[in-house]
C-alpha atoms as a PDB file:
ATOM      1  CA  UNK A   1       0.000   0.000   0.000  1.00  0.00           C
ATOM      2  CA  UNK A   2       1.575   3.276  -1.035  1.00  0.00           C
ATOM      3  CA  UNK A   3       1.650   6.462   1.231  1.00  0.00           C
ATOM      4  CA  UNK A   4      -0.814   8.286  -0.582  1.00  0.00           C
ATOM      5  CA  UNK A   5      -3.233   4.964  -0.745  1.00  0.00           C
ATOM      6  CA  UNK A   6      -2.963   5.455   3.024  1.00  0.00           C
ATOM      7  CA  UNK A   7      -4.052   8.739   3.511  1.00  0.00           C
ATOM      8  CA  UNK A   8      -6.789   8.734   1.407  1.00  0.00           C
ATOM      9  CA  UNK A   9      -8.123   5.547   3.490  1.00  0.00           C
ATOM     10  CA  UNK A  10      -7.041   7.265   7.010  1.00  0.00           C
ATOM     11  CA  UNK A  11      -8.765  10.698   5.371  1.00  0.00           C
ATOM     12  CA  UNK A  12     -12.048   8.359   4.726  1.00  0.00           C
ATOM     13  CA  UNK A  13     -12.054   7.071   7.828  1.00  0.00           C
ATOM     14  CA  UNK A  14     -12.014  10.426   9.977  1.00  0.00           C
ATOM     15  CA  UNK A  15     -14.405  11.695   7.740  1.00  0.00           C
ATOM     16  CA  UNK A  16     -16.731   8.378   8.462  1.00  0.00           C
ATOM     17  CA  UNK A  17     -15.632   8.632  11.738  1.00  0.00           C
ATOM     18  CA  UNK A  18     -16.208  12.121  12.313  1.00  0.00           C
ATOM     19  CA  UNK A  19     -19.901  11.841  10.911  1.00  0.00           C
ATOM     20  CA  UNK A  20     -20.900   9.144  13.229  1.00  0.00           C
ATOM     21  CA  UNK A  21     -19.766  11.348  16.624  1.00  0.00           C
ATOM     22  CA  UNK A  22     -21.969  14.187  14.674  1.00  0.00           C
ATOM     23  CA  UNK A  23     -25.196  11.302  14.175  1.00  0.00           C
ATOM     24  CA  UNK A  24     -24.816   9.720  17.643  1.00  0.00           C
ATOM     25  CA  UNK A  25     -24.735  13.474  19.268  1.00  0.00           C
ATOM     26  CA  UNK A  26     -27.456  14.531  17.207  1.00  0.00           C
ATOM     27  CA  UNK A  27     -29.491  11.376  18.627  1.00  0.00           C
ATOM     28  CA  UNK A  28     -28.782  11.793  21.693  1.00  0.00           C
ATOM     29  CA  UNK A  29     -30.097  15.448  21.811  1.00  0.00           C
ATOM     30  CA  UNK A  30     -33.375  14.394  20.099  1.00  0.00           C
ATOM     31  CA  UNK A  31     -33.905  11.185  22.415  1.00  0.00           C
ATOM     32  CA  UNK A  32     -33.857  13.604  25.415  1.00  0.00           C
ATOM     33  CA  UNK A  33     -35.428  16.154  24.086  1.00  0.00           C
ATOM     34  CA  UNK A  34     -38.483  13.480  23.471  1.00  0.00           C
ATOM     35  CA  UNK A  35     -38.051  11.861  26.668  1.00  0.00           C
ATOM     36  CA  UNK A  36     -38.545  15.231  28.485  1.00  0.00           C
ATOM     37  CA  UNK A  37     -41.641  15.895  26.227  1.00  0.00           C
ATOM     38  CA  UNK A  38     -42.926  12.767  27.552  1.00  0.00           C
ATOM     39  CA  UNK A  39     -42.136  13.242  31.166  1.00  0.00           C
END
């Protein structure tokens, strides 16, 4: 695997990465949100 091979996977995988901390946060913010509606 050649050095720029690399950083285009480790660039793909922060990106992917990155996206799923955004999703899980976003989530989370909407799953409280609806459990304080329901409370």
């Amino acid at each position: 695997m050649s050095t720029y091979q690399f950083h285009l996977v480790k660039n793909l995988f922060l990106f992917i990465w990155f996206h799923l901390m955004i999703c899980s946060n976003f989530f989370a913010v909407i799953l409280q949100g609806e459990f304080q509606y329901l409370l």
